[in-house]
Protein backbone atom coordinates (compact mmCIF):
# COMPACT_ATOMS: atom_id res chain seq x y z
CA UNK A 1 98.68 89.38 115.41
CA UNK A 2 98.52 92.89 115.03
CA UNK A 3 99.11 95.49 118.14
CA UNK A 4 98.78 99.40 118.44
CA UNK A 5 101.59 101.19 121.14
CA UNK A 6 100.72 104.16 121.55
CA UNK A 7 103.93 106.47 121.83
CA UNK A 8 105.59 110.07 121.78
CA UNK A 9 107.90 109.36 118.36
CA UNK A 10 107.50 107.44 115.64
CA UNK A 11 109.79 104.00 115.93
CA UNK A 12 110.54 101.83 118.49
CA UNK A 13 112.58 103.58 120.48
CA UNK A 14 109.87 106.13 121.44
CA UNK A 15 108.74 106.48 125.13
CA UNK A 16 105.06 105.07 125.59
CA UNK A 17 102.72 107.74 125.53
CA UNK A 18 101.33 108.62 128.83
CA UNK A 19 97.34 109.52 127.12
CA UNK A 20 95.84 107.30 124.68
CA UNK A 21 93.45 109.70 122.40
CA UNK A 22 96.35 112.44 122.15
CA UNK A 23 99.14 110.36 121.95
CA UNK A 24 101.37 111.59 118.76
CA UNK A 25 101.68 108.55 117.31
CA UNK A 26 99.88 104.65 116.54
CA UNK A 27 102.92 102.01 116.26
CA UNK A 28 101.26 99.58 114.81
CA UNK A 29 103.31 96.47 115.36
CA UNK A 30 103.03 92.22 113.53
CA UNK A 31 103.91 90.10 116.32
CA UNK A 32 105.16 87.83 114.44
CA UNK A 33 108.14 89.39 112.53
CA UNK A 34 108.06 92.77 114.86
CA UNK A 35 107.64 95.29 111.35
CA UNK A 36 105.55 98.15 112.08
CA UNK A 37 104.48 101.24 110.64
CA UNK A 38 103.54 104.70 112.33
CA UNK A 39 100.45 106.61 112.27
CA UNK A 40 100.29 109.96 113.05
CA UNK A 41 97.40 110.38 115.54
CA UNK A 42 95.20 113.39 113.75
CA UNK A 43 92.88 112.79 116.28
CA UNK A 44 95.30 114.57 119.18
CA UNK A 45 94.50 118.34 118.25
CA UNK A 46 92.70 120.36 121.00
CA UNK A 47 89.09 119.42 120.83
CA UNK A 48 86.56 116.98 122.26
CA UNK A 49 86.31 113.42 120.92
CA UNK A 50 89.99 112.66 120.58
CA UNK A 51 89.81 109.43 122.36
CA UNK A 52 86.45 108.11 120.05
CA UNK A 53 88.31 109.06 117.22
CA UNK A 54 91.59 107.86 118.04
CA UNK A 55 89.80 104.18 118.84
CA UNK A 56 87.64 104.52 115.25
CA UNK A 57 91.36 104.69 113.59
CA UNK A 58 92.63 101.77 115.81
CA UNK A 59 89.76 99.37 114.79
CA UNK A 60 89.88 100.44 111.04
CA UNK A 61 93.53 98.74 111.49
CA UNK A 62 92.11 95.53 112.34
CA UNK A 63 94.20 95.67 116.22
CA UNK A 64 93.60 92.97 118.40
CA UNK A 65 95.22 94.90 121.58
CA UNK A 66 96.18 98.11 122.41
CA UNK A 67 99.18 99.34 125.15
CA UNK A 68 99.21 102.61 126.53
CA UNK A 69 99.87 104.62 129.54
CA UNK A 70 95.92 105.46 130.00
CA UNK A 71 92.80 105.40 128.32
CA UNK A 72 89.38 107.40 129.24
CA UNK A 73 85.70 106.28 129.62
CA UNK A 74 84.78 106.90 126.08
CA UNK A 75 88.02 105.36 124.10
CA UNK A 76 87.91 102.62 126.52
CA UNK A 77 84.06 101.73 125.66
CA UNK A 78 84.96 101.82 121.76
CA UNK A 79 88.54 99.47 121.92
CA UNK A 80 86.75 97.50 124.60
CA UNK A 81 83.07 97.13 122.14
CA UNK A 82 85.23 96.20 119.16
CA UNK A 83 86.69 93.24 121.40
CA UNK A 84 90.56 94.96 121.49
CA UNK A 85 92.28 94.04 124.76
CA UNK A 86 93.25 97.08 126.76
CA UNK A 87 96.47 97.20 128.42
CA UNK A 88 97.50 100.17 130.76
CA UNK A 89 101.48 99.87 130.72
CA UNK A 90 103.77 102.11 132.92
CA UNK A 91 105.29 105.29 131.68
CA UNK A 92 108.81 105.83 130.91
CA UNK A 93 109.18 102.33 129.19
CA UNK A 94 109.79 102.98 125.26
CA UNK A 95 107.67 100.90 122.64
CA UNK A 96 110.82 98.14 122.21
CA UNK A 97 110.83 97.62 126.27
CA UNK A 98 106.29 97.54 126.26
CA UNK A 99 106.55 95.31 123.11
CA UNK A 100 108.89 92.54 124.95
CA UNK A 101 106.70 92.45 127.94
CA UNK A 102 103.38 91.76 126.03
CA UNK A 103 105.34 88.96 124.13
CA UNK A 104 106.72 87.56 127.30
CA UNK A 105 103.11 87.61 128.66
CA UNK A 106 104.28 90.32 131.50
CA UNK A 107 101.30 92.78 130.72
CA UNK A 108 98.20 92.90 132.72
CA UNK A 109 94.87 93.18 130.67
CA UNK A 110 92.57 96.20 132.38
CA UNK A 111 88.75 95.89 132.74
CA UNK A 112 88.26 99.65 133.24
CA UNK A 113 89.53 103.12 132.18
CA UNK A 114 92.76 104.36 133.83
CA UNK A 115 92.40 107.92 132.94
CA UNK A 116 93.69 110.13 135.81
CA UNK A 117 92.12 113.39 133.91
CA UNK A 118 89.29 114.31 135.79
CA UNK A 119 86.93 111.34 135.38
CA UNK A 120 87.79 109.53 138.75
CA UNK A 121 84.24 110.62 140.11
CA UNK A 122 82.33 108.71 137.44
CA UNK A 123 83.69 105.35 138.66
CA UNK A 124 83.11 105.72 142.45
CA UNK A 125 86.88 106.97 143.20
CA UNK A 126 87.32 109.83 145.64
CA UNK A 127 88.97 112.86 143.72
CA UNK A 128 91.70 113.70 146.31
CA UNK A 129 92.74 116.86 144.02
CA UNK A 130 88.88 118.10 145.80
CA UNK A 131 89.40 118.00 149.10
């Protein structure tokens, strides 16, 4: 099985990246032996459509689930479309510590985006920053 971490470096060792469409780099990870490459994410330049994009490069890598500190409305709606499971893992963890959890079966799949950047009023949550 194939999975995408999404993280600040480029090997294991990395912290988990705290955004999913700007996150510096893809670790995409075999299950089953634990090899993995790294993808630059070209998709995490200033600009709009960073999460779309970032998900269009995700599927292209036939992933079956993707870990990351948070993922917005419209990334969310492309991994979630292509069938990827979405799991929203907590920051400070590197890629090794996130990768051991999924295999154990620790990680919790999410049904909705966990973005904290500004799109809280689109799915009924009070903004507290507007008060």
């Amino acid at each position: 099985m194939k999975i995408c971490i999404c993280t600040t470096g480029s090997n294991l060792d990395s912290q988990v990246s705290p955004v999913f469409g700007r996150c510096p780099y893809f670790l995409i990870i075999e299950t089953e032996n634990k090899k993995f490459k790294a993808i630059p994410n070209s998709s995490s330049q200033p600009g709009r459509g960073a999460g779309v994009a970032g998900s269009q490069m995700i599927v292209s890598e036939g992933i079956e689930a993707v870990l990351c500190g948070n993922f917005g409305p419209n990334a969310f709606s492309v991994l979630q479309m292509s069938g990827i499971k979405i799991y929203s893992v907590t920051l400070g963890f590197t890629a090794a510590d996130v990768l051991d959890k999924y295999l154990k079966g620790e990680l919790k799949e999410i049904k909705m985006p966990s973005s904290p950047f500004g799109h809280e009023r689109k799915f009924g949550r009070r903004d507290e920053r507007h008060i």
